[in-house]
Protein backbone atom coordinates (compact mmCIF):
# COMPACT_ATOMS: atom_id res chain seq x y z
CA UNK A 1 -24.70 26.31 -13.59
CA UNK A 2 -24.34 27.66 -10.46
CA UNK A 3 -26.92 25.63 -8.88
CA UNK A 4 -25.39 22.90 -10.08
CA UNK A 5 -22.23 22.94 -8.66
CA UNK A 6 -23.84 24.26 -5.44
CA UNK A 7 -25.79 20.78 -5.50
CA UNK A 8 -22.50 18.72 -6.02
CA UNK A 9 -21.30 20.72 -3.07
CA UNK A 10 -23.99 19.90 -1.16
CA UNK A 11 -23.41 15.88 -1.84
CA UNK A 12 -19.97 16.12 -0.86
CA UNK A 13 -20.58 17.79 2.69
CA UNK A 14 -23.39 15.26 3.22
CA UNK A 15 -21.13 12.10 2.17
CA UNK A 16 -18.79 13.61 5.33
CA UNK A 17 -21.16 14.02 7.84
CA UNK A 18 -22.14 10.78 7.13
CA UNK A 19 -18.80 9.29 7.88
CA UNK A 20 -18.47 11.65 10.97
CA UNK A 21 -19.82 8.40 13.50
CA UNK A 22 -16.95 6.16 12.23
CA UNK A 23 -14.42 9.43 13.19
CA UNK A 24 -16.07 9.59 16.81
CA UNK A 25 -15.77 5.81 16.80
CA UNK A 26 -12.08 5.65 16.27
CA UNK A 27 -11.44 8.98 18.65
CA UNK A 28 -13.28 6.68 21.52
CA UNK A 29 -11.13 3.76 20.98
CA UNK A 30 -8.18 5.99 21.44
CA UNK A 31 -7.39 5.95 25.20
CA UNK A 32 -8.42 2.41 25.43
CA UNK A 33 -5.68 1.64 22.57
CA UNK A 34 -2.81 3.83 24.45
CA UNK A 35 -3.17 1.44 27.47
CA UNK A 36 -2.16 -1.29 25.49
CA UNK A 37 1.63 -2.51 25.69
CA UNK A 38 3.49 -3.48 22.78
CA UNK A 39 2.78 -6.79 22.79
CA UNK A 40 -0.69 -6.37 23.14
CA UNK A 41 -1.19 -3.68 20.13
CA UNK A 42 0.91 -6.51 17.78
CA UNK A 43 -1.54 -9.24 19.17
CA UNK A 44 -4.37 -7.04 17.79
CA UNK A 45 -3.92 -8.25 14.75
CA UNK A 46 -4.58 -11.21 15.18
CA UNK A 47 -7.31 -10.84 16.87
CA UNK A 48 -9.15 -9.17 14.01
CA UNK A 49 -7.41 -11.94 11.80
CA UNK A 50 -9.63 -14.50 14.15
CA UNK A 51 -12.96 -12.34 13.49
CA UNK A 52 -12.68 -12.13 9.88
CA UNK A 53 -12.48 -15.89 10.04
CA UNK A 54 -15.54 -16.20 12.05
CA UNK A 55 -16.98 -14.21 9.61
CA UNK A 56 -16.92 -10.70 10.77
CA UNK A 57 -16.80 -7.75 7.61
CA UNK A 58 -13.91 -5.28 7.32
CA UNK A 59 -16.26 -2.78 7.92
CA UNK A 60 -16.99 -3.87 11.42
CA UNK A 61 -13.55 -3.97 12.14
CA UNK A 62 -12.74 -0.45 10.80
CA UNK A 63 -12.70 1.61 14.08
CA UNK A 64 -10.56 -0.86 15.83
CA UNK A 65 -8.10 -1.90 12.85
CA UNK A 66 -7.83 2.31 12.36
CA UNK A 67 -7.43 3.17 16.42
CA UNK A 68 -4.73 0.11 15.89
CA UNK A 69 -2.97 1.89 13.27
CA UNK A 70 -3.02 5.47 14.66
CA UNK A 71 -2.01 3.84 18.53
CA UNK A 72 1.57 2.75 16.42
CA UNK A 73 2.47 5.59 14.44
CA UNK A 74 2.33 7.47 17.86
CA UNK A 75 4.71 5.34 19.34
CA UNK A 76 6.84 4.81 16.55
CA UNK A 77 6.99 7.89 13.92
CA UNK A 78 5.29 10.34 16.95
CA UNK A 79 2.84 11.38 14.21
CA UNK A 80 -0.79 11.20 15.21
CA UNK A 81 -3.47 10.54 11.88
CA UNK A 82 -6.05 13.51 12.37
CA UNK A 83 -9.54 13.09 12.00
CA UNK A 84 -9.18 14.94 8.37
CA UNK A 85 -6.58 11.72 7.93
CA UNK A 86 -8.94 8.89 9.08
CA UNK A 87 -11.70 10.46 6.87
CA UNK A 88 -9.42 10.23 3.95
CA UNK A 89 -8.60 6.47 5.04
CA UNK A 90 -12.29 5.81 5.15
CA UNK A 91 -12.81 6.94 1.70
CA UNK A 92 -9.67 4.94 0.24
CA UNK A 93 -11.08 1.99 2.39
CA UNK A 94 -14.65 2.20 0.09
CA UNK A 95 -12.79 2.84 -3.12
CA UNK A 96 -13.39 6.36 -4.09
CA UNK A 97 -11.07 8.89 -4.55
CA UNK A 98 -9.75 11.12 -2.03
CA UNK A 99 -8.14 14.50 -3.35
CA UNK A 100 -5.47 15.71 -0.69
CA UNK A 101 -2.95 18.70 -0.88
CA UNK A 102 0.17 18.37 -0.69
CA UNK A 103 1.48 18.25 2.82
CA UNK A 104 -1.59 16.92 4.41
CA UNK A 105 -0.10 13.51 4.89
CA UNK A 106 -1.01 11.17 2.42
CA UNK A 107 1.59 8.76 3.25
CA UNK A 108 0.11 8.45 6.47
CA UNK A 109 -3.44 8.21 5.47
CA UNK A 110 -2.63 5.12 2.90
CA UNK A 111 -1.70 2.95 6.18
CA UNK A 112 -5.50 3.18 7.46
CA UNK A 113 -6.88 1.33 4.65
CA UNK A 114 -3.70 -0.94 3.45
CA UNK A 115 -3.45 -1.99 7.36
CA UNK A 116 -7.11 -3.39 7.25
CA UNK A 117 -7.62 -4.62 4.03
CA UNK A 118 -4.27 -6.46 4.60
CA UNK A 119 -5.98 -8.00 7.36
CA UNK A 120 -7.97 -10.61 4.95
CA UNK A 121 -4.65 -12.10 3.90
CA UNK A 122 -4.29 -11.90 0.41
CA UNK A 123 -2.45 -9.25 0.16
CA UNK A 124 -2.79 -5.02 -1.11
CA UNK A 125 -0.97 -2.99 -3.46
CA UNK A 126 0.17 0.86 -3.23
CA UNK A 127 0.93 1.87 -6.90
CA UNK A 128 2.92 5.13 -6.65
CA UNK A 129 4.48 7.33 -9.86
CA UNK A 130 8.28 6.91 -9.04
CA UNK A 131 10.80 4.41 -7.86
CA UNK A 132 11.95 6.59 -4.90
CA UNK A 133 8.46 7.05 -3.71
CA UNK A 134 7.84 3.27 -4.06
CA UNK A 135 11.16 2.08 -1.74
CA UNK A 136 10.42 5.52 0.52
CA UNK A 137 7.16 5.35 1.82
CA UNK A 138 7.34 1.40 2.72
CA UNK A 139 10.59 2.34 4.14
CA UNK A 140 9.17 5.14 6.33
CA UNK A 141 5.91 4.14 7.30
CA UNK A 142 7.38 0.04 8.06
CA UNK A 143 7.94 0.71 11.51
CA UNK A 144 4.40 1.16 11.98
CA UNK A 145 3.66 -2.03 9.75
CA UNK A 146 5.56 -3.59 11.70
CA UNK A 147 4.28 -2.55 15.53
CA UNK A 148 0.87 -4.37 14.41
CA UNK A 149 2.85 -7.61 12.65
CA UNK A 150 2.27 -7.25 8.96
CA UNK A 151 5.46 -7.18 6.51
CA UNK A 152 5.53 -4.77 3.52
CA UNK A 153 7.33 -5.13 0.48
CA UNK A 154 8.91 -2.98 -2.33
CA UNK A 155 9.16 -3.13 -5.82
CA UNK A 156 10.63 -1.05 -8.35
CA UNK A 157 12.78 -0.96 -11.54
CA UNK A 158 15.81 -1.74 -12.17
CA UNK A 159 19.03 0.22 -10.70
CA UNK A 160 21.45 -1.65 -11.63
CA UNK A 161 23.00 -4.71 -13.96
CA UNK A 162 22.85 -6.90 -10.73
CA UNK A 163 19.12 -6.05 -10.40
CA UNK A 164 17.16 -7.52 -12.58
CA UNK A 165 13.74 -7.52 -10.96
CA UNK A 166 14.66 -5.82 -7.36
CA UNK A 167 12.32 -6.51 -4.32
CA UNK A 168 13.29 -5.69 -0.75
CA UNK A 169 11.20 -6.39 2.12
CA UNK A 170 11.28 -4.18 5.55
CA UNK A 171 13.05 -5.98 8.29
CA UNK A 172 14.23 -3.78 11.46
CA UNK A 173 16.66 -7.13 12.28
CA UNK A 174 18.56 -6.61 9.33
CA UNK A 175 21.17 -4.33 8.54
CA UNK A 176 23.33 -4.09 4.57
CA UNK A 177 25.82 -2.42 6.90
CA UNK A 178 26.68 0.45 4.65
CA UNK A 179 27.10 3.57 5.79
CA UNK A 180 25.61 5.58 3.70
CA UNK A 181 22.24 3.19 2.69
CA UNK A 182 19.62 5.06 3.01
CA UNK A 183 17.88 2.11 2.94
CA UNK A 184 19.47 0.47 5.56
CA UNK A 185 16.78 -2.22 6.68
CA UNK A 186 15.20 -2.92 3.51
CA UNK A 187 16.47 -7.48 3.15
CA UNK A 188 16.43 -8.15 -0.71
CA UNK A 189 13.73 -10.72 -1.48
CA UNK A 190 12.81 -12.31 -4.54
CA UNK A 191 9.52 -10.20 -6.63
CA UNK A 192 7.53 -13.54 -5.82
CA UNK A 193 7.99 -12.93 -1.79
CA UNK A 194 7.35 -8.97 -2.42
CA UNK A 195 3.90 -10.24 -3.42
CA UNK A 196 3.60 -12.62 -0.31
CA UNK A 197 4.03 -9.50 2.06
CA UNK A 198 1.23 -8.19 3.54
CA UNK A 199 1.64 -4.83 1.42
CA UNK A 200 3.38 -4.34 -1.54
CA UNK A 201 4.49 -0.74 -2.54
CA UNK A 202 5.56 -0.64 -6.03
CA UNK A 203 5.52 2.02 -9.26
CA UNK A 204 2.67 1.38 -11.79
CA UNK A 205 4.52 0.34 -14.32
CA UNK A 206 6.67 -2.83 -12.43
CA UNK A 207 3.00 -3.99 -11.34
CA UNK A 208 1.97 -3.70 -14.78
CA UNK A 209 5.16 -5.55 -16.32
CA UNK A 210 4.99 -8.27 -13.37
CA UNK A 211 1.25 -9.09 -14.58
CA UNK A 212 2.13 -8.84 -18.44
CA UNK A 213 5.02 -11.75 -17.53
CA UNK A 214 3.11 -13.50 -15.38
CA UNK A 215 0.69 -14.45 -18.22
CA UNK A 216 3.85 -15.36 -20.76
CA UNK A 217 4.77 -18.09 -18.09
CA UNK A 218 4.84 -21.52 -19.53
CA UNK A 219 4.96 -22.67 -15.66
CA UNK A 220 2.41 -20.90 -13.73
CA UNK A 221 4.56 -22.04 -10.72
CA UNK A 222 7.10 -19.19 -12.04
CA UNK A 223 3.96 -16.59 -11.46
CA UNK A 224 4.76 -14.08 -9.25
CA UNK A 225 2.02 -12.49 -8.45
CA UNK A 226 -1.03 -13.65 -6.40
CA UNK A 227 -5.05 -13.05 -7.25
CA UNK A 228 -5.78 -9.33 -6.66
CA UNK A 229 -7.82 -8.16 -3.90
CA UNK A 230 -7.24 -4.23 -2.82
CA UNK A 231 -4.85 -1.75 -4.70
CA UNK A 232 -4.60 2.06 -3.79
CA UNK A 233 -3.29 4.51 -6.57
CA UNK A 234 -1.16 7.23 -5.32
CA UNK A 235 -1.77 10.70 -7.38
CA UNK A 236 -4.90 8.94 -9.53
CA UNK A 237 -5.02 11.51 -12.31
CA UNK A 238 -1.57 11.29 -13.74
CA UNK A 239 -1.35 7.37 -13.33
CA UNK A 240 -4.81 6.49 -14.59
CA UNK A 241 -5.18 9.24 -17.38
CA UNK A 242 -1.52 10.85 -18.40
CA UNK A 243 0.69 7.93 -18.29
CA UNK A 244 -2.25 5.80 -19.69
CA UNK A 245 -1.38 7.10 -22.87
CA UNK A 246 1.72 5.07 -22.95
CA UNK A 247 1.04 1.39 -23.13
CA UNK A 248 3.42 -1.18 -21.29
CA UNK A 249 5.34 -3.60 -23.63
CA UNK A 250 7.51 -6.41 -23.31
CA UNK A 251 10.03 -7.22 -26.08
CA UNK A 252 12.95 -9.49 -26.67
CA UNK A 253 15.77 -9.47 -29.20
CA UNK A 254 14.64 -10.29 -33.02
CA UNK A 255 16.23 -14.09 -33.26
CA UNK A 256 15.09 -14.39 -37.28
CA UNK A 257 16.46 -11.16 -38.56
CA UNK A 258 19.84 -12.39 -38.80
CA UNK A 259 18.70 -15.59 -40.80
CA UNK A 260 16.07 -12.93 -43.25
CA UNK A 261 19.04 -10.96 -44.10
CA UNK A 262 22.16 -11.96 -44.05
CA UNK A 263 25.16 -9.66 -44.10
């Protein structure tokens, strides 16, 4: 048994020494990226945008999109990702699972891979376990979504009876103009523009509910959602195996009871 998990250890620190180039990669790009101006990191983007088209993979862009990403939470949160960080992005960025504690800075690691896998167009998903995280971490890391010219996008349930399906999208230009908003610059959007943004941040459950309506539409020009391409799942283990256990359903109000029995 011991041998065993001495192996699995073994695996592990081989998988991360294998990434190790791609860290050195992105720490060389970094004083090239700091002599950019503004304008210059936002035209980045499209820039990679172009060499997708021309058929460049994500992977080649990696370094670059992740030096991009680091260059603007510097200059707009003063937060710097570590190397610890961009290996964690790496690993979201191939679809495995990367186990953080708490405090290491997970928010900030989910911009690596959202940022470039955004960068194809068609759009990523962050499904996170609450409503606060899913209008708080858009809200704080969409300054840095922003600096490099992608939009993000919340969704979450309900908060009140004028909400019925709330979506807000991060827009520095706008202001609700009260006080004590702690959400000050998130511009209410429809759910069908949340899932034109670049990013969408969201809880598990309205992703789940927006699919299970999407395919009750008699119109599929009332869909709301677009064809799925890259989704990261915040805290893995209680979304994919505890709340599992309770299935998402959609019911409306019984209109032949009244007619079956009669008072």
């Amino acid at each position: 048994m011991i041998k065993l998990f001495s192996r699995l250890g073994d695996s592990n620190d081989k998988e991360l020494r294998r990434l190790q180039p791609l860290i050195d990669r992105v720490n060389e790009l970094e004083a090239d990226f700091e002599r950019l101006s503004d304008e210059e990191l936002r035209a980045k983007t499209g820039e990679f945008r172009a060499r997708l088209k021309d058929g460049a993979a994500l992977d080649e862009l990696l370094p670059e999109a992740f030096a991009a990403v680091r260059e603007a939470a510097k200059r707009t949160l003063g937060q710097r990702h570590y190397d610890v960080q961009l290996l964690g992005g790496i690993v979201l960025h191939q679809g495995k699972i990367s186990e953080m504690r708490t405090g290491e800075g997970k928010t900030l690691v989910a911009t690596l891979p959202l940022y470039l896998n955004a960068l194809a167009g068609k759009g990523c998903h962050l499904a996170t376990v609450n409503d606060y995280l899913a209008r708080r971490d858009p809200y704080w890391m969409g300054s840095v979504y922003h600096a490099l010219g992608v939009t993000v996008a919340s969704i979450y349930p309900m908060q009140s009876p004028d909400e019925h399906t709330p979506a807000r999208l991060f827009d520095p230009d706008y202001d609700s103009g009260k006080e004590l908003d702690p959400w000050r610059h998130f511009r209410p959007i429809s759910r069908r523009e949340a899932y034109q943004a670049d990013i969408t941040y969201g809880t598990s459950s309205e992703f789940g509910f927006d699919y299970l309506r999407d395919n009750m539409v008699v119109d599929l020009r009332r869909c709301v959602q677009r064809e799925l391409q890259y989704a990261i799942v915040d805290e893995v283990d209680n979304l994919l195996v505890d709340e599992a256990r309770t299935p998402l359903i959609i019911s409306g109000p019984d209109e032949e009871a009244g007619r079956l029995y009669p008072v």
